[in-house]
Protein backbone atom coordinates (compact mmCIF):
# COMPACT_ATOMS: atom_id res chain seq x y z
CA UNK A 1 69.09 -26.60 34.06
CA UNK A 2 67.17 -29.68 32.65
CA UNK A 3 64.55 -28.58 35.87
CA UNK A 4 64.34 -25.17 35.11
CA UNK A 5 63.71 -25.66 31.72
CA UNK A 6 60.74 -29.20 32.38
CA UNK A 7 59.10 -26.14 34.61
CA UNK A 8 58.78 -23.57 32.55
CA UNK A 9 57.09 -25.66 29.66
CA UNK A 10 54.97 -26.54 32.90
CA UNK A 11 54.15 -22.98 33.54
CA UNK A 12 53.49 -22.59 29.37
CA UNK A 13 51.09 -25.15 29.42
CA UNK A 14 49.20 -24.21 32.13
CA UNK A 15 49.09 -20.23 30.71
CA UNK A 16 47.74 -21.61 27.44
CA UNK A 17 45.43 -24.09 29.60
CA UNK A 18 44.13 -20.99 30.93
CA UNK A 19 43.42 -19.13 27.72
CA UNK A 20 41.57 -22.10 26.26
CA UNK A 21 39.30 -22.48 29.49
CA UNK A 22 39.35 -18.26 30.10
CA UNK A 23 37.91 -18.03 25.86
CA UNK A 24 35.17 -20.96 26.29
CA UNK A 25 33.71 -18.97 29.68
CA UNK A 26 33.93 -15.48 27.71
CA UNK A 27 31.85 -17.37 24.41
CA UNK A 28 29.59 -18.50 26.23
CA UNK A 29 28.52 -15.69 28.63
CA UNK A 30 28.42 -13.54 25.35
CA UNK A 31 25.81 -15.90 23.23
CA UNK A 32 24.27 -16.31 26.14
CA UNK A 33 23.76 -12.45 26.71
CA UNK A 34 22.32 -11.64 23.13
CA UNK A 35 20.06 -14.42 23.35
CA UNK A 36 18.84 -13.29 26.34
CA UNK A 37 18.50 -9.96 24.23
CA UNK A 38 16.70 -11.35 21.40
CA UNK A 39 14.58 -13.29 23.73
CA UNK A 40 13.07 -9.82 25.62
CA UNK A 41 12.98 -8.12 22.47
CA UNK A 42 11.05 -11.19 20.55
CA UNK A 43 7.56 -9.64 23.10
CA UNK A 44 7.61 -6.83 21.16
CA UNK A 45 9.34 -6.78 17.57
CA UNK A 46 8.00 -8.18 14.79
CA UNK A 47 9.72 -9.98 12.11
CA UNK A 48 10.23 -8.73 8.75
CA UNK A 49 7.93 -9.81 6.22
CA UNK A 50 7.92 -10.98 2.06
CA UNK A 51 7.51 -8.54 -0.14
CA UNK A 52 3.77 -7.74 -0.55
CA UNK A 53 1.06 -5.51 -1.90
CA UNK A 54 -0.92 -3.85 1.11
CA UNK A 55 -4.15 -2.85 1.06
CA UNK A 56 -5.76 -1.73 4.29
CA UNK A 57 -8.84 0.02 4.91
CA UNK A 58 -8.41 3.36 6.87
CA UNK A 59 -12.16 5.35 6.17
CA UNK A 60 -15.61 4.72 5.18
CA UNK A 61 -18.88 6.47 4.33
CA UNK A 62 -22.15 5.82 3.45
CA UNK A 63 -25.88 6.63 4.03
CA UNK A 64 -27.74 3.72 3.09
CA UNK A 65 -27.72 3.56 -0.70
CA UNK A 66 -25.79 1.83 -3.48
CA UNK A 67 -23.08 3.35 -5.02
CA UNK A 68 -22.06 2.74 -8.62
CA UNK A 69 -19.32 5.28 -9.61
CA UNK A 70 -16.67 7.77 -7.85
CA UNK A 71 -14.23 10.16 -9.29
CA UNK A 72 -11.62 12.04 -7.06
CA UNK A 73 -10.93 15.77 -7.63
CA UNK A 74 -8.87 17.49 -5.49
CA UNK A 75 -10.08 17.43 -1.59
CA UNK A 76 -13.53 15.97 -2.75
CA UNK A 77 -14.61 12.39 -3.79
CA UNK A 78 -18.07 12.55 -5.83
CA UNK A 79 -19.87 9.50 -5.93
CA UNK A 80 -23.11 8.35 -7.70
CA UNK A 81 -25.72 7.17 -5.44
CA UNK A 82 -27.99 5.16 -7.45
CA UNK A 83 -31.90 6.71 -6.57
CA UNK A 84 -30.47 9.83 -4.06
CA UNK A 85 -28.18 11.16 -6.51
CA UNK A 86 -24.79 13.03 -6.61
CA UNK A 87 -23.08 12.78 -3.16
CA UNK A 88 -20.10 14.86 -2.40
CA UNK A 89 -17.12 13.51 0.12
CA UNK A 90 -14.87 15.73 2.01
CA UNK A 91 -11.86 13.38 2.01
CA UNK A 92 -9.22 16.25 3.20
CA UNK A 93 -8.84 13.14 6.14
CA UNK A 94 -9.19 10.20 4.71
CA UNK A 95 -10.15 8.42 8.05
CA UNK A 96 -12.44 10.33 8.60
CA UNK A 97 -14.42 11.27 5.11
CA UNK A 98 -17.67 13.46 5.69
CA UNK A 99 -20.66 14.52 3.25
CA UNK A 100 -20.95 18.02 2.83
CA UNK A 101 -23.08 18.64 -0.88
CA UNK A 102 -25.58 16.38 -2.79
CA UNK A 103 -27.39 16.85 -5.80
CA UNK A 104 -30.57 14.32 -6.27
CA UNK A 105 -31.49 12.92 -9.57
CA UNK A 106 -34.62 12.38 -11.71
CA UNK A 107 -33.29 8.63 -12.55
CA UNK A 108 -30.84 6.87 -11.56
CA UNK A 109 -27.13 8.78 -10.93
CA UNK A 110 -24.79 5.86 -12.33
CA UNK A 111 -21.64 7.18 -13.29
CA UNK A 112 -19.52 10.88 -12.77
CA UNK A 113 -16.73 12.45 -14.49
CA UNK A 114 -14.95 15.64 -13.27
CA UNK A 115 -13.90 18.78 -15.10
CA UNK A 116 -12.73 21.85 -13.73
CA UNK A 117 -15.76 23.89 -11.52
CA UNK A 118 -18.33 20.90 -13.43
CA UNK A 119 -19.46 17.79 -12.83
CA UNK A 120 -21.16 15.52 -15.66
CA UNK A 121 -23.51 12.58 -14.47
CA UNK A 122 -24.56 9.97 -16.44
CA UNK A 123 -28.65 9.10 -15.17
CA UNK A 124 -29.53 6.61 -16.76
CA UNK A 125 -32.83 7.23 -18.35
CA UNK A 126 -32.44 10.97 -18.01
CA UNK A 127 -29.69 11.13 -19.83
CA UNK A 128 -26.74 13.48 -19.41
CA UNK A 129 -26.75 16.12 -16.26
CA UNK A 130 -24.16 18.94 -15.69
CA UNK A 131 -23.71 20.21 -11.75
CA UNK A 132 -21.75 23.14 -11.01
CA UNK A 133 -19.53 22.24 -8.23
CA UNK A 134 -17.40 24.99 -7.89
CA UNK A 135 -18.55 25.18 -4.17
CA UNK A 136 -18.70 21.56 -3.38
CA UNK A 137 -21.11 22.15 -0.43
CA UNK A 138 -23.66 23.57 -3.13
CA UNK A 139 -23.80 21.63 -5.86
CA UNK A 140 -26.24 23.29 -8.57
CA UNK A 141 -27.71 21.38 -11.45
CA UNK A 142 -27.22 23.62 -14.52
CA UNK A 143 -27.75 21.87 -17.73
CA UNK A 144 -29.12 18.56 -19.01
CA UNK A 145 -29.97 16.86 -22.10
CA UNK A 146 -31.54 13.12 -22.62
CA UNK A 147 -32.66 11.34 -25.98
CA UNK A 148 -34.44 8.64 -23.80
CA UNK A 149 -31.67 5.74 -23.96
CA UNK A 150 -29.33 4.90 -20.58
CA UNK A 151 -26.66 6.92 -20.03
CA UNK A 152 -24.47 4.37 -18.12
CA UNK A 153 -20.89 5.96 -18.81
CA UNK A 154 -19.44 9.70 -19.03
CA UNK A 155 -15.70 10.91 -20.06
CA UNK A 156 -14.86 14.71 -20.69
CA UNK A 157 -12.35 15.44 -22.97
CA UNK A 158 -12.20 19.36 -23.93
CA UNK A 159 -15.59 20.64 -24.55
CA UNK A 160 -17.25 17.24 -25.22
CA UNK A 161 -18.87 14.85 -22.76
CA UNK A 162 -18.77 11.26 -24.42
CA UNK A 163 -21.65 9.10 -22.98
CA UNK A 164 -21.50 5.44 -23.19
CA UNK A 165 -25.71 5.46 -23.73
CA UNK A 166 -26.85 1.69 -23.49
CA UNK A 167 -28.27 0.45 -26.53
CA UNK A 168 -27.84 3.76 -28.42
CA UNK A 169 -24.05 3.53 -28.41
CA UNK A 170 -21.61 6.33 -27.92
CA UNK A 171 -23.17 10.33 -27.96
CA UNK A 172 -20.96 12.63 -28.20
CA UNK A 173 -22.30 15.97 -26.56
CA UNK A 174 -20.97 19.48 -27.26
CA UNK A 175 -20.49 20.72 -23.22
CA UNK A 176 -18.47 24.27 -24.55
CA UNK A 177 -21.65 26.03 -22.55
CA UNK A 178 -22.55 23.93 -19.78
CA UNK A 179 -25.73 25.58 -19.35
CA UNK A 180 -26.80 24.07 -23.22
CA UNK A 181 -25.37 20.95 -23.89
CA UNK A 182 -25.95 19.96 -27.12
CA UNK A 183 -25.40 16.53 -28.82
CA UNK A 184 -23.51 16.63 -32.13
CA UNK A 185 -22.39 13.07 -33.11
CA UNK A 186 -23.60 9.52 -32.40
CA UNK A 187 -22.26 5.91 -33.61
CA UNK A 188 -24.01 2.55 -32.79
CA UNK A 189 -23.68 -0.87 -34.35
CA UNK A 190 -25.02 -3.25 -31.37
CA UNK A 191 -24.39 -4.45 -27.86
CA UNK A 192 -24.62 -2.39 -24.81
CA UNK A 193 -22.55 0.74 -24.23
CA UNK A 194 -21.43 0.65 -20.90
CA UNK A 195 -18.52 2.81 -20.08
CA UNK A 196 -15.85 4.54 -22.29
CA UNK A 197 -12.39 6.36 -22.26
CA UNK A 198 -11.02 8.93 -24.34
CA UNK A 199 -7.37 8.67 -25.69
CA UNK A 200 -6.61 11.32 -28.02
CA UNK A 201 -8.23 10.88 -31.54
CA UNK A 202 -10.10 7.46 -30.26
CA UNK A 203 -12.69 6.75 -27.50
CA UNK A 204 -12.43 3.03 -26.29
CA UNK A 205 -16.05 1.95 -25.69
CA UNK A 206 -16.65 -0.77 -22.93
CA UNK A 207 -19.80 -2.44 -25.22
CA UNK A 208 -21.58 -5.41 -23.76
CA UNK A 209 -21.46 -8.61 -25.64
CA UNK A 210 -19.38 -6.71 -28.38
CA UNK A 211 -16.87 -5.99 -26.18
CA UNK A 212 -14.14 -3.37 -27.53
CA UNK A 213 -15.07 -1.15 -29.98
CA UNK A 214 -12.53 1.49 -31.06
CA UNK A 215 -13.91 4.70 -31.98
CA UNK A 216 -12.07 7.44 -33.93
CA UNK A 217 -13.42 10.67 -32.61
CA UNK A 218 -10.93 13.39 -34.41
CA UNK A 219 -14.12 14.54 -36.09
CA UNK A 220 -16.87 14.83 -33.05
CA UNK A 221 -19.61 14.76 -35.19
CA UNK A 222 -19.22 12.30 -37.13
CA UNK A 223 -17.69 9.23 -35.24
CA UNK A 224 -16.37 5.92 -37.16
CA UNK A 225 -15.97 2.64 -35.66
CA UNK A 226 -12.36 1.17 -36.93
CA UNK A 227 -11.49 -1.43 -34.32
CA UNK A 228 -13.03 -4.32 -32.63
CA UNK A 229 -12.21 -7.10 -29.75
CA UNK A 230 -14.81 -9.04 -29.04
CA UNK A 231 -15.69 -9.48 -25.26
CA UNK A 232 -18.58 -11.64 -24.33
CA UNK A 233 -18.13 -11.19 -20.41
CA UNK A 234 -19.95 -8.58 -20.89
CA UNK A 235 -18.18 -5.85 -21.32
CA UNK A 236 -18.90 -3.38 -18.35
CA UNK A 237 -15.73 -1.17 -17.83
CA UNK A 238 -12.49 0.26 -19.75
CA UNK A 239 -9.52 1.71 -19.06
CA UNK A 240 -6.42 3.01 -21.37
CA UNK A 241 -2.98 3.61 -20.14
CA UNK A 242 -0.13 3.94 -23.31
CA UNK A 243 -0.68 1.52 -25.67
CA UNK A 244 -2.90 -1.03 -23.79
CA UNK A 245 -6.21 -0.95 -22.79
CA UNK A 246 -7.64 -2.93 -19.79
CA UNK A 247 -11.38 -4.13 -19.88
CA UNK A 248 -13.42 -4.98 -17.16
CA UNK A 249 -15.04 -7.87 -18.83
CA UNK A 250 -17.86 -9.46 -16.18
CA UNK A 251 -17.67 -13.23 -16.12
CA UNK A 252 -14.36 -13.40 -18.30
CA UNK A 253 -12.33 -11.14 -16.00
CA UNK A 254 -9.61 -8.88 -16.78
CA UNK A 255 -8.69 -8.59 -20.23
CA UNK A 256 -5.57 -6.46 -21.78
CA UNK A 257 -5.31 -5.36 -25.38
CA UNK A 258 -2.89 -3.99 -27.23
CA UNK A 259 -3.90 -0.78 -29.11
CA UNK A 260 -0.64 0.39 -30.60
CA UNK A 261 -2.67 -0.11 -33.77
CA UNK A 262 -6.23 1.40 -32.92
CA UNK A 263 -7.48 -0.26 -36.05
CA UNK A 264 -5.91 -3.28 -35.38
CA UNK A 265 -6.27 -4.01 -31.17
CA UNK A 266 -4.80 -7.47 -30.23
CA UNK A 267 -6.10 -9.46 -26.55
CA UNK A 268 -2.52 -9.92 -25.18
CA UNK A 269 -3.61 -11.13 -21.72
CA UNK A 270 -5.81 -12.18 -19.06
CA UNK A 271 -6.53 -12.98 -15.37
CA UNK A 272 -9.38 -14.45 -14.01
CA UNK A 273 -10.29 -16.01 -10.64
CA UNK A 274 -14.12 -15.72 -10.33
CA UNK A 275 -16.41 -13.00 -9.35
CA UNK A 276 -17.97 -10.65 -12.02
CA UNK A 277 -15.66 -7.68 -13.38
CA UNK A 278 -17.68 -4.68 -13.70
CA UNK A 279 -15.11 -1.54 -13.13
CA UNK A 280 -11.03 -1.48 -13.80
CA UNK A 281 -8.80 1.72 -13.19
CA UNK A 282 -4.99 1.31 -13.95
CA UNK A 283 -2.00 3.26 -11.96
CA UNK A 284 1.84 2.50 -12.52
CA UNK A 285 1.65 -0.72 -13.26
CA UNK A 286 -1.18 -1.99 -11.55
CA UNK A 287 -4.49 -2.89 -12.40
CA UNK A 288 -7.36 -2.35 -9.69
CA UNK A 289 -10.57 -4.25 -10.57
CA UNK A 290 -14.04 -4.07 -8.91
CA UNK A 291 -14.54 -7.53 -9.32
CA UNK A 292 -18.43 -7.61 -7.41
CA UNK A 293 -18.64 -10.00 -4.74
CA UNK A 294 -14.68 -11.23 -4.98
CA UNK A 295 -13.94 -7.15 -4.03
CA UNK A 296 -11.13 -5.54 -4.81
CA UNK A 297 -8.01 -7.68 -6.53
CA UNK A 298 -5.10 -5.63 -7.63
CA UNK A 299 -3.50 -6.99 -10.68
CA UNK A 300 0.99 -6.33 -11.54
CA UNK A 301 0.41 -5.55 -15.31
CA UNK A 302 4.06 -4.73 -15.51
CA UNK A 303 4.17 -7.57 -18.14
CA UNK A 304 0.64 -6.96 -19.94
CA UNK A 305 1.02 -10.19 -21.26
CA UNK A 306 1.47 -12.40 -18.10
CA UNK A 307 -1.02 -10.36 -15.46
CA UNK A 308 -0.42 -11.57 -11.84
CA UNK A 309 -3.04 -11.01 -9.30
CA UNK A 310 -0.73 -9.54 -6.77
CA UNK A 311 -3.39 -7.79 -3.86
CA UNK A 312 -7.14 -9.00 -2.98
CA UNK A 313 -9.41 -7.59 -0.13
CA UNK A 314 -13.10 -8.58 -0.17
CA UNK A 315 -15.27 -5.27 0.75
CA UNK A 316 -18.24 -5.92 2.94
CA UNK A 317 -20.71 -4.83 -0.48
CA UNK A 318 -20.72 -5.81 -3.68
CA UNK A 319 -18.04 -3.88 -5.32
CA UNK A 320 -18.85 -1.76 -8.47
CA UNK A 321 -16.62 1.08 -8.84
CA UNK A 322 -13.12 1.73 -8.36
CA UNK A 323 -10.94 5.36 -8.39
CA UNK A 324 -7.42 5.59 -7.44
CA UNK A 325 -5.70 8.47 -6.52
CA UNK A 326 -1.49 8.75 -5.53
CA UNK A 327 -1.60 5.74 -2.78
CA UNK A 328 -4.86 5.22 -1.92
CA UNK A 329 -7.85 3.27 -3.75
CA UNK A 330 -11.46 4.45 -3.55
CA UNK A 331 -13.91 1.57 -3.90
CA UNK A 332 -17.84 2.22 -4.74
CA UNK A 333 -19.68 -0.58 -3.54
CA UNK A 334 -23.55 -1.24 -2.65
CA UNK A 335 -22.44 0.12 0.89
CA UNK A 336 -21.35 3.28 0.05
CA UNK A 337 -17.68 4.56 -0.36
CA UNK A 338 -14.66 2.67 1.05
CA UNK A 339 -11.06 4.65 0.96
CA UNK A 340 -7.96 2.03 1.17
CA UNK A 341 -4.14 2.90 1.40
CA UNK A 342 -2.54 0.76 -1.48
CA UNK A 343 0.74 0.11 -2.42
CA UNK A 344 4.04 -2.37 -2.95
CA UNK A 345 5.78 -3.20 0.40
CA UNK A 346 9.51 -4.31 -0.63
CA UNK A 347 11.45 -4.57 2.04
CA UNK A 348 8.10 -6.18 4.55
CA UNK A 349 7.65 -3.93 7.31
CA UNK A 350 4.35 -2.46 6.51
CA UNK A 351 4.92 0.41 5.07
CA UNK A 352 4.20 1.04 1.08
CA UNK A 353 7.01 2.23 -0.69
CA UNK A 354 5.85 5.41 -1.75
CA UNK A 355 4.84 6.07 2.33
CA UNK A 356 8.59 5.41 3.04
CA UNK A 357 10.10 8.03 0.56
CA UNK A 358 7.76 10.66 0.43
CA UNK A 359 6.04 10.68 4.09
CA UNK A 360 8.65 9.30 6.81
CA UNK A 361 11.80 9.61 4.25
CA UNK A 362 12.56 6.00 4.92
CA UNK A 363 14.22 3.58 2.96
CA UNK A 364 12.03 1.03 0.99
CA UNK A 365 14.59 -1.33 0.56
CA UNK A 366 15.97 -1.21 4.47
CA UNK A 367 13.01 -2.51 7.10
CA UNK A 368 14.48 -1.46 9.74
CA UNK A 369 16.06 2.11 8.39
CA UNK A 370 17.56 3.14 11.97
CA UNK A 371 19.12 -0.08 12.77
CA UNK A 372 17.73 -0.20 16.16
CA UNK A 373 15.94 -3.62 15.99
CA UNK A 374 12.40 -2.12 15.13
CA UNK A 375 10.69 -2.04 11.95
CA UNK A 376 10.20 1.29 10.56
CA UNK A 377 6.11 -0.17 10.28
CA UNK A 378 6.00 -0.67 13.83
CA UNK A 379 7.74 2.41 14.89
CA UNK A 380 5.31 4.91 13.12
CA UNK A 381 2.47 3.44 14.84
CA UNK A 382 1.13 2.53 18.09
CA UNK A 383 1.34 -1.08 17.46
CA UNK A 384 2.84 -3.98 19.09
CA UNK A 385 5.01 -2.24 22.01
CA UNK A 386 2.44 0.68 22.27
CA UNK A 387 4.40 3.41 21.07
CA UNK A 388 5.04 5.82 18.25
CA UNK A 389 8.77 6.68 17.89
CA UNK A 390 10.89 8.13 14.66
CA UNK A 391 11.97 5.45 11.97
CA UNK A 392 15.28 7.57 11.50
CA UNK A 393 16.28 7.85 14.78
CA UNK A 394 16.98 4.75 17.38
CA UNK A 395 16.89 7.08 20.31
CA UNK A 396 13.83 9.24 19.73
CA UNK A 397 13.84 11.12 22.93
CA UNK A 398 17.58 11.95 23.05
CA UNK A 399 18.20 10.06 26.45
CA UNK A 400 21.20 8.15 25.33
CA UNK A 401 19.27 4.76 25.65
CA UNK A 402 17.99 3.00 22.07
CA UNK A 403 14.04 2.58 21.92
CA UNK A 404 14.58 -1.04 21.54
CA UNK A 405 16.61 -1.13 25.31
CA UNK A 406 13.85 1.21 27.13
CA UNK A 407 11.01 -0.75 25.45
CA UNK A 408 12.32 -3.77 26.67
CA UNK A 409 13.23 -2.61 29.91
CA UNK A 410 9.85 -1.12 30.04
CA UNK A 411 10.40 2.18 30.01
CA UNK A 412 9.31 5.25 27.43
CA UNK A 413 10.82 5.69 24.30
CA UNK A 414 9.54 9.35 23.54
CA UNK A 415 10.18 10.47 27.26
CA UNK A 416 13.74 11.74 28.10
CA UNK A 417 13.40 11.79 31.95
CA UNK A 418 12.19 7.83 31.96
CA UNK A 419 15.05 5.21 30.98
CA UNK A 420 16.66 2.37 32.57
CA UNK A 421 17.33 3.60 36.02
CA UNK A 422 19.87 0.25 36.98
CA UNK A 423 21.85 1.70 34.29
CA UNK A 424 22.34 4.97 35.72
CA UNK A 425 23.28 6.26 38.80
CA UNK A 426 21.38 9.24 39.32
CA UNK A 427 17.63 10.27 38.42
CA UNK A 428 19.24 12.89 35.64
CA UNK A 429 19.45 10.84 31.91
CA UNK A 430 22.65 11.04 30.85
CA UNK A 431 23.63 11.24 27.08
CA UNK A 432 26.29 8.86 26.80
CA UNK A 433 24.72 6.34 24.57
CA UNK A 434 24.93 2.69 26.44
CA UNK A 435 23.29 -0.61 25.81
CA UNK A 436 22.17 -3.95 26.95
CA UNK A 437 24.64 -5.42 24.64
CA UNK A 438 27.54 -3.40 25.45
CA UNK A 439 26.77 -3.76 29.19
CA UNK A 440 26.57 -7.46 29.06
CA UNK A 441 29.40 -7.99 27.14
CA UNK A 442 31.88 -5.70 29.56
CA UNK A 443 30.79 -8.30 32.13
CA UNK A 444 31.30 -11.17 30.75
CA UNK A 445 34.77 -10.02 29.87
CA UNK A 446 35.76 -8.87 33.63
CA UNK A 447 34.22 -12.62 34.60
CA UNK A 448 36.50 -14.03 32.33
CA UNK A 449 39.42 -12.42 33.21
CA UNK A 450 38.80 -13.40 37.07
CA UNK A 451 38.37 -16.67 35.52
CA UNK A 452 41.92 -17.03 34.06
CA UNK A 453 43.17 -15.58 37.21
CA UNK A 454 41.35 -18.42 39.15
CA UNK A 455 42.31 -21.31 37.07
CA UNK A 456 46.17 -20.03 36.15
CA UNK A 457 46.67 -19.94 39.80
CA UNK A 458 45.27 -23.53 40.45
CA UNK A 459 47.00 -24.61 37.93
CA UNK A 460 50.29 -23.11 38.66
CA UNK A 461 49.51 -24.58 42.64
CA UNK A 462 48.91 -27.83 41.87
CA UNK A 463 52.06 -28.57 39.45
CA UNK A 464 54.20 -27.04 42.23
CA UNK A 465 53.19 -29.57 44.29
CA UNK A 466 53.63 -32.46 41.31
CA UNK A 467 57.17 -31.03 41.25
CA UNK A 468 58.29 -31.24 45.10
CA UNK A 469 56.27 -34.21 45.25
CA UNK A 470 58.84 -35.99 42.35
CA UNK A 471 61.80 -34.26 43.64
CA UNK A 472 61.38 -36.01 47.22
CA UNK A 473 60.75 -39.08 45.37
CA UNK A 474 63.75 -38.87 43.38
């Protein structure tokens, strides 16, 4: 009895012998399988980025001269064209923008605002200039009026035209027939009036070395000054957005004020990091400044007291004029017009957020939204592994192989009737979904099971000798 029982604690400790030996062989073949994995798909997938703000150029046009000013309507970009004029974009694709209606002007065509079927110029020297644009390929000039000064700065705001006019302050111009514009009201008290917005009863006037001046306007003809922040940069552009406004102010940068109190606006904040601020447009909360020869920075003003410079891309011009419009920024610069996409990246795959809900329904917060081991970035385009294939679906052409196995195995992601041919017997694609992973693993498991087999038996061989071996001995 004493033997039967010494041998079966021999045959025990050999089964559980086994099992350790069987589990370390199994371990091993699977990490080595999925590194093997990541190491093939590590050619073509690219890591997930930080969180950034992306701005990437994606069309250009331009015809030689310097542009100051553009305002985006609709299908159409207008931009101001220094000496040629009024120049009229066809941005329907923005890769591909095209000029299809100009307008030329007796001065100098500096800045544009856009109203309904009109289009109000500010040039320069010749003052104020009304186009009819209701058929943007031909653009007629319909009504004008000048008192001599620059005109450097338009806004339309019902049926008056506000012109920032250089040294002769704001004009306010009565535009209810475009075909006779006449001024009615005027206010001056020094500086440079360089560019203005309108914001209900107040017009926020961009004024040289006098910086803010706060205008209330609830009478048109007959304008009062009743707020001030001095600027000194100078002063070239303005922008309001609720209760702060943002000022483009040259050599001191970007400057926000408070103007919850028109009569009383406060300077709550600041960024500056050289160049020469000369244009600012605000959207959510960012601030895009023209900022000359540093190009375009974009600026989080989600805290208008702490401004972060969160974006910067440095145009080949010197950048003058900035427009944005839903996700995409529209830079004036002495090259002509440059369209950007622009936009917060969260999750780091290359896609703006507002791309990945409203264009490929992805999800902004998930950078790889089909779980296949491709960012959604790089499956939209043909980037790194050459191929466009759907964010939302890890087997885009239905062939029961992932993108990430065929592109790795180096076949076509978007073609049903090319996959993996070792993993299937016939030349028909078969829609039972399968994997590298799954495939490697199922081997490594028969392997191991052999193994046990191999070493239980050894094991069992060997102490059955041990045993006869004592017994003669004994």
């Amino acid at each position: 009895m004493s033997y039967l029982f010494k041998k079966r604690n021999y045959f025990i400790s050999c089964f559980l012998l086994s099992l350790f030996f069987t589990s370390l062989v199994f371990s091993v073949g699977i990490n080595s399988s999925s590194a093997e994995i990541q190491e093939q798909q590590s050619q073509f997938l690219l890591p997930a980025g930080e969180p950034q703000f992306i701005l990437e150029e994606i069309g250009q046009v331009s015809d030689g001269g310097t542009v100051f000013h553009v305002f985006v309507s609709g299908a159409y970009a207008y931009m101001t064209d220094n000496t040629v004029g009024l120049e009229i974009i066809d941005i329907s694709d923005l890769t591909a923008p095209v000029e299809v209606g100009q307008v030329s002007c007796e001065a100098s065509a500096v800045d544009v605002f856009v109203s309904g079927d009109y289009a109000y110029m500010a040039e320069g020297s010749a003052g104020l200039e009304i186009i009819n644009v209701s058929d943007p390929t031909t653009p007629v000039g319909i009504g004008q009026v000048s008192d001599g000064e620059t005109a450097d700065g338009v806004f339309v705001s019902g049926d008056y035209a506000y012109v920032a006019d250089g040294y002769d302050g704001l004009e306010i111009i009565d535009v209810s027939d475009p075909t006779a514009p006449v001024e009615v009201g005027q206010v001056f008290d020094g500086g440079y009036a360089a560019d203005l917005f309108v914001s209900g009863a107040y017009a926020y006037l961009a004024d040289g070395s006098d910086g803010l001046e706060v205008i209330d306007v609830s009478d048109p003809t007959t304008p009062v000054e009743v707020g001030q922040v001095p600027g000194g940069g100078p002063a070239y552009g303005v922008f309001v957005s609720g209760d702060y406004t943002y000022m483009a102010d040259g050599s001191n940068g970007l400057k926000i004020i408070n103007v919850s109190d028109p009569t009383a606006p406060v300077e709550v904040g600041q960024v500056f990091d050289g160049g020469y601020a000369r244009d600012v447009f605000v959207s959510g909360a960012y601030a895009y400044l023209a900022d000359s020869t540093d190009g375009l920075e974009v600026i989080d003003v989600s805290d208008p007291t702490a401004p972060v410079e969160v974006g910067q891309v440095f145009d080949e011009g010197y950048v003058v004029g900035v427009f944005v419009s839903g996700d995409y920024a529209f830079v004036a610069d002495s090259y002509g017009l440059t369209i950007f996409k622009a936009g917060y990246d969260t999750d780091g795959d290359n896609l703006i957020d507002n791309e990945e809900l409203n264009v490929y329904f992805t999800d902004p917060l998930d950078d790889d939204t089909d779980d296949d081991g491709i960012l959604d970035g790089e499956k939209v385009i043909a980037g790194v592994d050459g191929f466009v294939t759907d964010p939302l679906d890890a087997d885009t052409d239905g062939d029961g192989f992932d993108d990430a196995e065929e592109i790795t195995e180096g076949t076509d992601p978007t073609d049903p009737n090319d996959y993996p041919v070792s993993e299937t017997p016939t030349p028909t694609p078969t829609p039972t979904p399968t994997n590298t992973t799954t495939t490697t693993d199922t081997g490594s498991f028969i392997g191991g099971l052999i193994s046990l087999g191999i070493v239980f038996t050894t094991a069992f061989v060997i102490i059955s000798l041990v045993e006869r071996r004592k017994k003669y001995f004994d």
